[in-house]
C-alpha atoms as a PDB file:
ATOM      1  CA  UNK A   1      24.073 -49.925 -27.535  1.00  0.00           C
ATOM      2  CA  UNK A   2      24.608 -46.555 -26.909  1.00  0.00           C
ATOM      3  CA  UNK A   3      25.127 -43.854 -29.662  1.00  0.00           C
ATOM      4  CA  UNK A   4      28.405 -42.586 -30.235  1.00  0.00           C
ATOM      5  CA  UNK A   5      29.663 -39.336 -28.524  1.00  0.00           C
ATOM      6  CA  UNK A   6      28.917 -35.770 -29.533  1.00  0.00           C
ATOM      7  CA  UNK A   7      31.050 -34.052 -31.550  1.00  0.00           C
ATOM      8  CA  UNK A   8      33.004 -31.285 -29.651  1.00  0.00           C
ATOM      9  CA  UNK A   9      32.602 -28.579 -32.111  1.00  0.00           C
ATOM     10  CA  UNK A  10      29.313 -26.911 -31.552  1.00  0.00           C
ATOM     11  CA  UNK A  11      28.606 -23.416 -33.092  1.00  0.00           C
ATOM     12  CA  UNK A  12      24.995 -22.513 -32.901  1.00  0.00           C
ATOM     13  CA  UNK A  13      25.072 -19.079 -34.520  1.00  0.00           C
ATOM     14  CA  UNK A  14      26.614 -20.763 -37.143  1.00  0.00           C
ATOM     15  CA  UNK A  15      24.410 -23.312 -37.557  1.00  0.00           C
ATOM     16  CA  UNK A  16      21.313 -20.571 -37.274  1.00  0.00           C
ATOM     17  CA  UNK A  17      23.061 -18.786 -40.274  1.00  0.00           C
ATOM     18  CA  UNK A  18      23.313 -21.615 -42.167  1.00  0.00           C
ATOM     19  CA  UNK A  19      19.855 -23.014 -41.793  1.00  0.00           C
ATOM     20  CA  UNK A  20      18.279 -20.007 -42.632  1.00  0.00           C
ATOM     21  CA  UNK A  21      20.042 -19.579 -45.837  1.00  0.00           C
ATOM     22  CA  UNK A  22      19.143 -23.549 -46.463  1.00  0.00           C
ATOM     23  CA  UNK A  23      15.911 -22.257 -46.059  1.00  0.00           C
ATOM     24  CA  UNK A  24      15.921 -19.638 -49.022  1.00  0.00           C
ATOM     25  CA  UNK A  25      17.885 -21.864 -51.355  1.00  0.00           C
ATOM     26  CA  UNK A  26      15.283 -24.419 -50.671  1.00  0.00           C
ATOM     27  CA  UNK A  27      12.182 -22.381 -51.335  1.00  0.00           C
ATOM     28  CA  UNK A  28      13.621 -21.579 -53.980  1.00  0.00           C
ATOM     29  CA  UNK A  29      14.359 -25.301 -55.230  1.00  0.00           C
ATOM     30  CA  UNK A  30      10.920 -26.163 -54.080  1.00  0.00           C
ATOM     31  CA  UNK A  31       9.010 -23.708 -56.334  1.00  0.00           C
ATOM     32  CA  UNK A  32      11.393 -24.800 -59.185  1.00  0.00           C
ATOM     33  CA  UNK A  33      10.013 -28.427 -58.767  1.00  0.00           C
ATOM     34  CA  UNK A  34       6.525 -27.566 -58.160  1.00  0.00           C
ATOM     35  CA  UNK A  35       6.631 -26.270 -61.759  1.00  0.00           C
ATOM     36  CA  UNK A  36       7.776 -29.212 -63.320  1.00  0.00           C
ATOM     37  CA  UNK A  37       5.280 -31.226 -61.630  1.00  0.00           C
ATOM     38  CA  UNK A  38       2.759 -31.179 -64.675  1.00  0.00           C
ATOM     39  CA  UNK A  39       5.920 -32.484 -67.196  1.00  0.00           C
ATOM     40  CA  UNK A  40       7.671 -35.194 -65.099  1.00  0.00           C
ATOM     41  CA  UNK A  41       6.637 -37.761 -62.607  1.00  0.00           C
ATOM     42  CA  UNK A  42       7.929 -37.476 -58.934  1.00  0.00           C
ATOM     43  CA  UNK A  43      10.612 -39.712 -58.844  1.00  0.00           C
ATOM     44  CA  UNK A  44      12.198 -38.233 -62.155  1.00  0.00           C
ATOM     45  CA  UNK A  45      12.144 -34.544 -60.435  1.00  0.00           C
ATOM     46  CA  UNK A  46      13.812 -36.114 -57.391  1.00  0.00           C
ATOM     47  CA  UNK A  47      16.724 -37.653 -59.997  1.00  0.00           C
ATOM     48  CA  UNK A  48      17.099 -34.129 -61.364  1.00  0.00           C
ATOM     49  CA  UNK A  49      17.316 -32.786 -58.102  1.00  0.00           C
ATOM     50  CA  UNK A  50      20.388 -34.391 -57.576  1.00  0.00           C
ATOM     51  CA  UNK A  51      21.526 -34.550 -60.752  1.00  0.00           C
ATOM     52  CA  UNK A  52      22.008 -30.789 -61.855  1.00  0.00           C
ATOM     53  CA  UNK A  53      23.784 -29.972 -58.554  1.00  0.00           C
ATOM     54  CA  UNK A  54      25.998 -32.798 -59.316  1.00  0.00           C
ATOM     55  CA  UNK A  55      28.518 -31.062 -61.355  1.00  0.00           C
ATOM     56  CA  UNK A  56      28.671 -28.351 -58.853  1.00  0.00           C
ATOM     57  CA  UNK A  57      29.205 -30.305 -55.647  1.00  0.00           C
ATOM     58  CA  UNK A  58      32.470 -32.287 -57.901  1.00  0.00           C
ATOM     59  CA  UNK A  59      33.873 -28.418 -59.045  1.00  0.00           C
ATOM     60  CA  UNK A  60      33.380 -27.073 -55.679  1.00  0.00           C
ATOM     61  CA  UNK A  61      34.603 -30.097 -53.832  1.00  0.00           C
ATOM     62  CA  UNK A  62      38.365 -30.009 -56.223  1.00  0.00           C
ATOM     63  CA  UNK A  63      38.341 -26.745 -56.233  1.00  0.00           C
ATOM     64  CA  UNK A  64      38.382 -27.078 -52.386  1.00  0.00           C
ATOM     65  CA  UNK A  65      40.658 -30.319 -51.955  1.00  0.00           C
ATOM     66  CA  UNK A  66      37.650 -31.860 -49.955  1.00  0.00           C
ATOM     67  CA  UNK A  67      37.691 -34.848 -52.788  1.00  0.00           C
ATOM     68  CA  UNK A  68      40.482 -36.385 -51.813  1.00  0.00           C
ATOM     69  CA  UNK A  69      38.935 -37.783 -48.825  1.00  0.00           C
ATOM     70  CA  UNK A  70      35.620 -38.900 -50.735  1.00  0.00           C
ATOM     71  CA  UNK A  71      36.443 -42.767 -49.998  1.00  0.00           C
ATOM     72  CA  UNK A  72      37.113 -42.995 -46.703  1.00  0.00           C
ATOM     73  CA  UNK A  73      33.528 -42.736 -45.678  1.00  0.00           C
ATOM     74  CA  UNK A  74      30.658 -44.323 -43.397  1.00  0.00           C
ATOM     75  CA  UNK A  75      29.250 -46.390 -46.588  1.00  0.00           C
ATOM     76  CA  UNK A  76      26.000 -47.974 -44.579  1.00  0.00           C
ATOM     77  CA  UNK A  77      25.265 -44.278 -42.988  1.00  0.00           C
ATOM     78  CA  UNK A  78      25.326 -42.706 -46.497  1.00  0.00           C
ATOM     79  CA  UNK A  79      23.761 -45.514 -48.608  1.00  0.00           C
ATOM     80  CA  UNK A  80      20.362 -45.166 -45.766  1.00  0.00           C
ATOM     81  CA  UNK A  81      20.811 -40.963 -46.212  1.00  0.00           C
ATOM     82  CA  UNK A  82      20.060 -41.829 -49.716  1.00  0.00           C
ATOM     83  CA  UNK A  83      17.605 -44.079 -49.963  1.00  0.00           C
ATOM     84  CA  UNK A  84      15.716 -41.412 -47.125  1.00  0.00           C
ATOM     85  CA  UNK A  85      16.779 -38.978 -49.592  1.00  0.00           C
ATOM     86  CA  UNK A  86      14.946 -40.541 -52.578  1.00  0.00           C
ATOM     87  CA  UNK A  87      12.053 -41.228 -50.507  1.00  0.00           C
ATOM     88  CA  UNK A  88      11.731 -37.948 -49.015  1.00  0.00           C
ATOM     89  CA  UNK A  89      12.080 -36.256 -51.865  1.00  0.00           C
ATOM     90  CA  UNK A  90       9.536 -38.204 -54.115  1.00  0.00           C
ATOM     91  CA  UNK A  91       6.923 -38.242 -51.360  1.00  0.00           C
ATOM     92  CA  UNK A  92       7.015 -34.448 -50.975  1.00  0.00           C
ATOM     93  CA  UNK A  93       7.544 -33.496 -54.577  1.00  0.00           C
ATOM     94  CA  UNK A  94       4.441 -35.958 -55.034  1.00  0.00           C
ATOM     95  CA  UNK A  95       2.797 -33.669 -52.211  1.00  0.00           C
ATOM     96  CA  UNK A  96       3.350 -31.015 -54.240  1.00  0.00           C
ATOM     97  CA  UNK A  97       1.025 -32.400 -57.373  1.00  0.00           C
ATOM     98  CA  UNK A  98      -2.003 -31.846 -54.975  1.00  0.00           C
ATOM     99  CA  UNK A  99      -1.205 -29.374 -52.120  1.00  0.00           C
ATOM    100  CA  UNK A 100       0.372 -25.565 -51.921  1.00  0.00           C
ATOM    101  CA  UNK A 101       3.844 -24.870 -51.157  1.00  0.00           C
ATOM    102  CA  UNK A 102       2.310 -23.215 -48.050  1.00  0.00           C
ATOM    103  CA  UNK A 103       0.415 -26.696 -47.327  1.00  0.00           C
ATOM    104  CA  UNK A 104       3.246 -29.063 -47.765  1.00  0.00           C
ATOM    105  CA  UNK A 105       5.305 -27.222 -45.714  1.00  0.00           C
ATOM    106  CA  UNK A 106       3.037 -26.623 -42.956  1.00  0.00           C
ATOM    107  CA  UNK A 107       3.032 -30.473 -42.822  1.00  0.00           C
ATOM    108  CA  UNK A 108       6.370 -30.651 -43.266  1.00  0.00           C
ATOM    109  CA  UNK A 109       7.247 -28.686 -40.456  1.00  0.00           C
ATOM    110  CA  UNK A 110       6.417 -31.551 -38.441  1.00  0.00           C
ATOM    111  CA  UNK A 111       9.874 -32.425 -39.013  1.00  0.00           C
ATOM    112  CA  UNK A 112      12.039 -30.096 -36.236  1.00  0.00           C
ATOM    113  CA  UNK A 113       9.538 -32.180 -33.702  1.00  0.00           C
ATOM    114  CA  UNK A 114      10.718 -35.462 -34.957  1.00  0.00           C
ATOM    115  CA  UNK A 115      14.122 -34.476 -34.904  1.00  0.00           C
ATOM    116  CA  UNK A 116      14.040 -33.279 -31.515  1.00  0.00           C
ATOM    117  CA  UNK A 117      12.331 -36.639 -30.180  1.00  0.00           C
ATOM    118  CA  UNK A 118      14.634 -38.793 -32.289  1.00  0.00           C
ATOM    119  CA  UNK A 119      17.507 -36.613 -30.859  1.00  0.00           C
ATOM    120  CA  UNK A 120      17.027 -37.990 -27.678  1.00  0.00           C
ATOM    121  CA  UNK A 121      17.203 -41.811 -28.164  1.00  0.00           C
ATOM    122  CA  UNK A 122      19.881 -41.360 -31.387  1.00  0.00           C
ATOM    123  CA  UNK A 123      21.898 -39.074 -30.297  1.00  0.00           C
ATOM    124  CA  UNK A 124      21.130 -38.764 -26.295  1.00  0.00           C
ATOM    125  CA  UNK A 125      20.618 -35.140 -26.257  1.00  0.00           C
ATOM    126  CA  UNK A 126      18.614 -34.017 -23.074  1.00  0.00           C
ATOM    127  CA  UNK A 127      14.884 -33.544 -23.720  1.00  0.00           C
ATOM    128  CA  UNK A 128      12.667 -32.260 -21.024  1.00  0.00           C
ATOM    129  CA  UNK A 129       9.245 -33.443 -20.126  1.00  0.00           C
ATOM    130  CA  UNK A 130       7.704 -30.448 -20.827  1.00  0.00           C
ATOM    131  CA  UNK A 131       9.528 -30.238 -24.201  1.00  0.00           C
ATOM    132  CA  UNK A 132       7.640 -33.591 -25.108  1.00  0.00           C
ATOM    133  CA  UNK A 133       4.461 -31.945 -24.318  1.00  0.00           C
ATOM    134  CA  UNK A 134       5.739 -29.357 -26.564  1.00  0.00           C
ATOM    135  CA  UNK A 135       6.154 -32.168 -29.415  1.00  0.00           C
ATOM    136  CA  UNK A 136       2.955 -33.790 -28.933  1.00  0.00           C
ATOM    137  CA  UNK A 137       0.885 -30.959 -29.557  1.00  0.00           C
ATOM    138  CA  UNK A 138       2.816 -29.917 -32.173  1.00  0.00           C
ATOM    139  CA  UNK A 139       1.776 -33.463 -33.644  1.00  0.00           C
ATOM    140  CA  UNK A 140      -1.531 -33.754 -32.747  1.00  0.00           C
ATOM    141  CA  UNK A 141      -1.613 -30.341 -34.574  1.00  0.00           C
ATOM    142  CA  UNK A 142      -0.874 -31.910 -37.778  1.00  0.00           C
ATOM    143  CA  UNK A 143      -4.290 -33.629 -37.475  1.00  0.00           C
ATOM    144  CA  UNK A 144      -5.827 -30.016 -39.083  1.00  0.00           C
ATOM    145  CA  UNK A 145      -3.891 -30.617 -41.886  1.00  0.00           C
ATOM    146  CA  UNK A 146      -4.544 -34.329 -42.779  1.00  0.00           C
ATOM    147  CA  UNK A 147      -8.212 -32.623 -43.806  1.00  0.00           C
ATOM    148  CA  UNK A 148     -11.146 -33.972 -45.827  1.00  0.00           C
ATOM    149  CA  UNK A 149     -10.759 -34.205 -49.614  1.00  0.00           C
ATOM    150  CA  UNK A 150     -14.025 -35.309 -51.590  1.00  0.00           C
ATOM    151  CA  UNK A 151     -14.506 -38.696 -50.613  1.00  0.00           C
ATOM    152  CA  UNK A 152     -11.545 -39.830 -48.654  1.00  0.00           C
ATOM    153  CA  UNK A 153     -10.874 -39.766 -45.299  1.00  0.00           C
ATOM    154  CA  UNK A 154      -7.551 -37.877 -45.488  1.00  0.00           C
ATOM    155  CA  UNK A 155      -5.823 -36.217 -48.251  1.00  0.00           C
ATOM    156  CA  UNK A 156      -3.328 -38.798 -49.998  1.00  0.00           C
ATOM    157  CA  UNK A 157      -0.945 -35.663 -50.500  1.00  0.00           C
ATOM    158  CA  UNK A 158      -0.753 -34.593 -47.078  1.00  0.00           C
ATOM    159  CA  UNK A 159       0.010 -37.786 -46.217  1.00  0.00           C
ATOM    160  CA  UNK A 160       3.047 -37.840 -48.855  1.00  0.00           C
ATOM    161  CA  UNK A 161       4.347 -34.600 -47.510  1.00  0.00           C
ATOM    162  CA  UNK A 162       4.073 -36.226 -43.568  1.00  0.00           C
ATOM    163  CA  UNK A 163       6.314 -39.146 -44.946  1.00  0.00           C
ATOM    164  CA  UNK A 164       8.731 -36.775 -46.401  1.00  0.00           C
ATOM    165  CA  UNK A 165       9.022 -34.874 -43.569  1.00  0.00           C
ATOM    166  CA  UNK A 166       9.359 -37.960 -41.404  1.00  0.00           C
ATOM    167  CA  UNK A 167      12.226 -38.947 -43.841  1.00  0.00           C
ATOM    168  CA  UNK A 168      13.752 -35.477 -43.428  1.00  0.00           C
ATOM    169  CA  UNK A 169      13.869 -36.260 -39.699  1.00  0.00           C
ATOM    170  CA  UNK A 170      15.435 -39.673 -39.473  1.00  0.00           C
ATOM    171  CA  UNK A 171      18.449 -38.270 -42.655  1.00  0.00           C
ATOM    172  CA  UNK A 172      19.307 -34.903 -40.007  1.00  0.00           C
ATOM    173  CA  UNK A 173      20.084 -37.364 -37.042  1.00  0.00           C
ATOM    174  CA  UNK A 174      22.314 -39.039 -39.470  1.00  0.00           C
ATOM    175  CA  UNK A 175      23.957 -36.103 -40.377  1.00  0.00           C
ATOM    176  CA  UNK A 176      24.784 -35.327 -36.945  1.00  0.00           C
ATOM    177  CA  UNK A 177      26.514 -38.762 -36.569  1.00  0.00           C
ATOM    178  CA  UNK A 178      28.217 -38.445 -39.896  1.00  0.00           C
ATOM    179  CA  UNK A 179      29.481 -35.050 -38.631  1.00  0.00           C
ATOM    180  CA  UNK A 180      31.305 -36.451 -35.672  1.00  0.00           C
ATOM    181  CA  UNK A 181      34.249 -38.249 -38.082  1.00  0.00           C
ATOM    182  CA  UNK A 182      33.203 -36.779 -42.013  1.00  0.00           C
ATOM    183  CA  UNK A 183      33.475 -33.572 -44.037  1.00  0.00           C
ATOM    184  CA  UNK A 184      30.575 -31.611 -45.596  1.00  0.00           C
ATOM    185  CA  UNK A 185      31.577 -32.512 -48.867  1.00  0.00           C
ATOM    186  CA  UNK A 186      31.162 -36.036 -48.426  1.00  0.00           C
ATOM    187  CA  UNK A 187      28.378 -35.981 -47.065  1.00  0.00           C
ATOM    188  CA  UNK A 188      26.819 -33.424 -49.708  1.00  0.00           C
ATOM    189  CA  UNK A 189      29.169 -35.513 -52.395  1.00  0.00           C
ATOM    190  CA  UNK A 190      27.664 -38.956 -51.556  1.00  0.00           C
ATOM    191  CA  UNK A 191      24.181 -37.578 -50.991  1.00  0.00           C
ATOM    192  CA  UNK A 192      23.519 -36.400 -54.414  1.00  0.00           C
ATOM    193  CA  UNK A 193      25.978 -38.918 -56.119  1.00  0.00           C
ATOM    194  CA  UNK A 194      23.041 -41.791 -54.623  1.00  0.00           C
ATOM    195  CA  UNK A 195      19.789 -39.715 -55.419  1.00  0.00           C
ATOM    196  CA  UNK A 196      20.487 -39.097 -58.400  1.00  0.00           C
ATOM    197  CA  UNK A 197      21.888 -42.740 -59.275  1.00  0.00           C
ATOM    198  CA  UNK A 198      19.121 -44.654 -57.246  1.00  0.00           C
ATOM    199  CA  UNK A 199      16.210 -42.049 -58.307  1.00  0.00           C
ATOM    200  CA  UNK A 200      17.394 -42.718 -62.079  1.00  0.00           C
ATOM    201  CA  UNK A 201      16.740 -46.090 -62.155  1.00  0.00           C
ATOM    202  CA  UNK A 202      13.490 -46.083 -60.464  1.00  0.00           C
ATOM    203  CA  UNK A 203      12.379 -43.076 -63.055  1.00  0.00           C
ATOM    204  CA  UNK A 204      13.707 -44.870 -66.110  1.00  0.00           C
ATOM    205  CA  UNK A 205      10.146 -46.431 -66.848  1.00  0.00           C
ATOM    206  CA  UNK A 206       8.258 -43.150 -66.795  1.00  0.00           C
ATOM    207  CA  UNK A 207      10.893 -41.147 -68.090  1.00  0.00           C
ATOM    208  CA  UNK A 208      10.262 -38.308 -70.025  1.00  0.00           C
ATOM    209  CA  UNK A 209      12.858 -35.807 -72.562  1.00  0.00           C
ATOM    210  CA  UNK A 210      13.439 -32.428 -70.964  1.00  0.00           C
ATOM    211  CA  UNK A 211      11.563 -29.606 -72.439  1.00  0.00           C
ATOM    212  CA  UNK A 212      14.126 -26.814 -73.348  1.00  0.00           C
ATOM    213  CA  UNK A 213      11.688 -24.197 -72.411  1.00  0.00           C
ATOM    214  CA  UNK A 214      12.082 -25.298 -68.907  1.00  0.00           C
ATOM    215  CA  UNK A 215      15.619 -24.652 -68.948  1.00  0.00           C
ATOM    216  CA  UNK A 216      15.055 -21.562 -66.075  1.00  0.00           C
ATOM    217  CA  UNK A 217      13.629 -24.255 -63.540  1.00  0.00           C
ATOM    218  CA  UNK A 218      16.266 -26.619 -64.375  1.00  0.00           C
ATOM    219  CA  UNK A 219      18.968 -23.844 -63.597  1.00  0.00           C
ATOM    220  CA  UNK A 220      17.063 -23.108 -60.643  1.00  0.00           C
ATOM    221  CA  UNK A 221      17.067 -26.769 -59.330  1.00  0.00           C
ATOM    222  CA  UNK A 222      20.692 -27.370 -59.529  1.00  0.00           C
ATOM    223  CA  UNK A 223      22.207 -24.030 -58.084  1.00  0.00           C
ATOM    224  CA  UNK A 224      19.873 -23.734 -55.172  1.00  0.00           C
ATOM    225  CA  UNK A 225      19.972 -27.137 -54.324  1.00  0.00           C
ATOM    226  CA  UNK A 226      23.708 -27.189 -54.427  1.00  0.00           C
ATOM    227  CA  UNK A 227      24.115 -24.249 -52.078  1.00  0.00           C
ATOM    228  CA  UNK A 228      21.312 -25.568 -49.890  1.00  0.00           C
ATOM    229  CA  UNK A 229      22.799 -29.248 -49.637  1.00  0.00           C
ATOM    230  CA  UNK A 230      25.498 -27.303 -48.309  1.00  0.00           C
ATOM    231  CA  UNK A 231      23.939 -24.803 -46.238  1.00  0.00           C
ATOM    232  CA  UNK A 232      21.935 -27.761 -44.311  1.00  0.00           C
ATOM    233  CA  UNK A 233      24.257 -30.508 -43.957  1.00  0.00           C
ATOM    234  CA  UNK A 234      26.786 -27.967 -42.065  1.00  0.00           C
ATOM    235  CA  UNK A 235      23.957 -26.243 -40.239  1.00  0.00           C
ATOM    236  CA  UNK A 236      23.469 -29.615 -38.359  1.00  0.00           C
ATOM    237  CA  UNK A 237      26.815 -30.670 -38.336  1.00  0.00           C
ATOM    238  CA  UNK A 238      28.131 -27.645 -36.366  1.00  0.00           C
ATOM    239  CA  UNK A 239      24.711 -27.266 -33.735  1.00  0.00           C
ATOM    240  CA  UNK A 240      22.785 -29.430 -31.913  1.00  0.00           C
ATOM    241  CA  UNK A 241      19.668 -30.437 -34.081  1.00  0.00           C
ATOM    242  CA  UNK A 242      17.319 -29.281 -31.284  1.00  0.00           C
ATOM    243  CA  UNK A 243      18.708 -25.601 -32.065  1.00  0.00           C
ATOM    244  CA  UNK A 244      18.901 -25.462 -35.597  1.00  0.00           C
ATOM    245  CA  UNK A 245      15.685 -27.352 -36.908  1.00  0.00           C
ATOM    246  CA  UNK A 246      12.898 -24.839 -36.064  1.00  0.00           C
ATOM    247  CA  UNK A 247      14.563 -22.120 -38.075  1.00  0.00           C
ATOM    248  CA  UNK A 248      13.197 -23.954 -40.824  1.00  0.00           C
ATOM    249  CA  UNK A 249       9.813 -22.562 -40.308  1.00  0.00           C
ATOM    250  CA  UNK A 250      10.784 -19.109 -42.072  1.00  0.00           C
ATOM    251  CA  UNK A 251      10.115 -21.287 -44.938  1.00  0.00           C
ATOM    252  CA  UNK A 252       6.213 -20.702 -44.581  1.00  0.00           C
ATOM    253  CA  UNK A 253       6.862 -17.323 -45.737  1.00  0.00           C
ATOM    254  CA  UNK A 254       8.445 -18.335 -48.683  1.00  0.00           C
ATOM    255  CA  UNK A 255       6.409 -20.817 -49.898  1.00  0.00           C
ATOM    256  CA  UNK A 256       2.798 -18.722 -49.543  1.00  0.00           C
ATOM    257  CA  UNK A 257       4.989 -15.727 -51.449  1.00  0.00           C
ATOM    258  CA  UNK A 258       5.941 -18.355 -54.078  1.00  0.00           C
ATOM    259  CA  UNK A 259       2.208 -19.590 -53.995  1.00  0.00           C
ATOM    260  CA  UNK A 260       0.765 -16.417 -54.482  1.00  0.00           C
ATOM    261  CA  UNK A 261       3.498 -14.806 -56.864  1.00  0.00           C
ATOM    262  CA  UNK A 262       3.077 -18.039 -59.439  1.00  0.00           C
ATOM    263  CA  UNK A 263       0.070 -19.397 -58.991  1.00  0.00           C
ATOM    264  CA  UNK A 264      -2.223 -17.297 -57.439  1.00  0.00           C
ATOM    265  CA  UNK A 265      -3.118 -19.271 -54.419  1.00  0.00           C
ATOM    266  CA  UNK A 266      -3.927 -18.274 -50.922  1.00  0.00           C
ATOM    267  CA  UNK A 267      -3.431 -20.063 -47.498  1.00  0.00           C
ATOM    268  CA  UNK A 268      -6.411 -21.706 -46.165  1.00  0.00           C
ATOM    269  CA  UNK A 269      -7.444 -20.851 -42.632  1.00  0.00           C
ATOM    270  CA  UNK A 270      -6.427 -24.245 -41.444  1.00  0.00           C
ATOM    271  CA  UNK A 271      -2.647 -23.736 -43.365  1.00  0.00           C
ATOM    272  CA  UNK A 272      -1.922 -21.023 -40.758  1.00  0.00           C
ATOM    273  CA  UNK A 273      -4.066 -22.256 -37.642  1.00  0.00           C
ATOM    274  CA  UNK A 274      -1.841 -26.097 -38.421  1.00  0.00           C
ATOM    275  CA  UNK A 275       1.184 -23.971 -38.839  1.00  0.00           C
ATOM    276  CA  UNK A 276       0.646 -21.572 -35.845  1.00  0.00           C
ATOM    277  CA  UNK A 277       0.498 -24.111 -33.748  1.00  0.00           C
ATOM    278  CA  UNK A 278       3.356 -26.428 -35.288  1.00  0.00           C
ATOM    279  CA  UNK A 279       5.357 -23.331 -35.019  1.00  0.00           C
ATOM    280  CA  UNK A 280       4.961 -22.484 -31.727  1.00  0.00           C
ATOM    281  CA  UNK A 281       5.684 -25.758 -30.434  1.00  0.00           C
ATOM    282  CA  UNK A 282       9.107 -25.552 -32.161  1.00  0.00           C
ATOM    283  CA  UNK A 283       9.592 -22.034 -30.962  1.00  0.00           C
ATOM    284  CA  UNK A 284       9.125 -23.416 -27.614  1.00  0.00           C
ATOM    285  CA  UNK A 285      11.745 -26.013 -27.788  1.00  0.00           C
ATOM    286  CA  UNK A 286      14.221 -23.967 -28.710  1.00  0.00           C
ATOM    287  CA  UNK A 287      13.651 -21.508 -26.059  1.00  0.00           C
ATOM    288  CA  UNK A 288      13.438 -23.776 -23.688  1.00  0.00           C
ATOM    289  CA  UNK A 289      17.032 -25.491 -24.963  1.00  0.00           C
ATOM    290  CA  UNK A 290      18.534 -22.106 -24.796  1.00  0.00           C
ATOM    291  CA  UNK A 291      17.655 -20.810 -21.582  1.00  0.00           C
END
């Protein structure tokens, strides 16, 4: 069966803007989680992640008049957004026990290659032989960052921040297709309403009181990961994925200024070398879909 049609209203500049911001918010977000990482377990950070932007996402979406079209929905698209949403996010905020933010994102920026590939059976966008080249090194690139650690073959986090990333991939595609007939606040709405919900019951045995002297990186967690929710889900509504997806590598910046600001940790030569080349495949498809 062949996937629905695109929708007609494409805006890349738009969708630039708003992935770049996404980015930010998200850093942010991340950094905010990475500190909680020695109090709570990884699926209870992923319920709060959803949880403190929940009362946000309901005032802005009345506040709007986007709620009274919260029921007429794709339920099967939005129930597998958010059980890739709770999956995602515990793998990466798991990731984030072990690796930097710099690491974990360098991994995670395997994601814009996925999407691209997946783009082109999901959604039938146009994707070049040589852009598949472009994707497979990108992939094989990974391979630096799947590294030694003591004993084991490959690092247990990297391979948590891969599935995340993987996860990431499959929930954009979905977006798109959600975008061609639903708002962004349902799909931000419905998103957070699940992860928090399904994330919540799978934390309840490990669950542990929240510290009041955490109340900064709970703050943190909800605002930025309201405006990001938002930010993201209209950046690929609006532009093809293929565009917007690799702007998501300014968030290497962020994430070795976070690691050096807070903890005092420094990229590895194989963090940049993975992400140089990651990066450059990504850079390439986009080019390449431009011109």
């Amino acid at each position: 069966m062949s996937a629905p049609a695109l929708s007609n209203v494409d805006n890349p500049l738009r969708g630039i803007l708003c992935m770049i911001l996404a980015v930010a918010l998200f850093a942010a977000m991340d950094a905010a989680m990475k500190s909680l990482t020695p109090y709570y377990s990884a699926m209870q950070i992923a319920c709060l992640r959803g949880a403190l932007a929940w009362p946000l996402v309901v005032l802005w979406l009345i506040s709007s008049g986007r709620h009274k079209s919260l029921l007429k929905t794709r339920w099967s698209l939005h129930f597998l957004r958010a059980v890739l949403g709770v999956i995602m996010l515990w793998a990466f905020v798991y990731s984030l026990q072990s690796l930097a933010l710099a690491e974990a994102y360098t991994i995670f920026f395997t994601a814009p290659l996925l999407i691209t590939a997946m783009s082109a059976f999901w959604l039938k966008e146009y994707v070049a032989p040589r852009h598949w080249v472009a994707i497979a090194i990108g992939l094989i690139s990974v391979l630096f960052m799947l590294k030694p650690d003591g004993d084991k073959l490959i690092s247990f986090g990297a391979l948590m921040a891969l599935l995340a990333a993987f996860c990431y991939a499959v929930s954009a595609i979905t977006v798109r297709i959600l975008g061609r007939t639903e708002g962004t606040g349902n799909m931000v709405f419905w998103l957070m309403t699940l992860l928090a919900l399904g994330a919540g019951v799978l934390a309840l045995p490990d669950w542990q009181p929240l510290r009041s002297e955490l109340w900064l990186s709970f703050v943190l967690i909800g605002v930025t990961g309201f405006g990001g929710q938002i930010a993201i889900t209209q950046a690929f509504k609006v532009a093809p994925s293929a565009v917007v997806a690799p702007f998501e590598y300014m968030a290497l910046l962020w994430g070795i200024g976070f690691d050096i600001v807070l903890w005092q940790l420094y990229p590895a030569f194989s963090t940049l070398a993975g992400a140089a080349v990651i990066m450059l495949s990504g850079l390439y498809l986009v080019l390449q879909h431009r011109s």
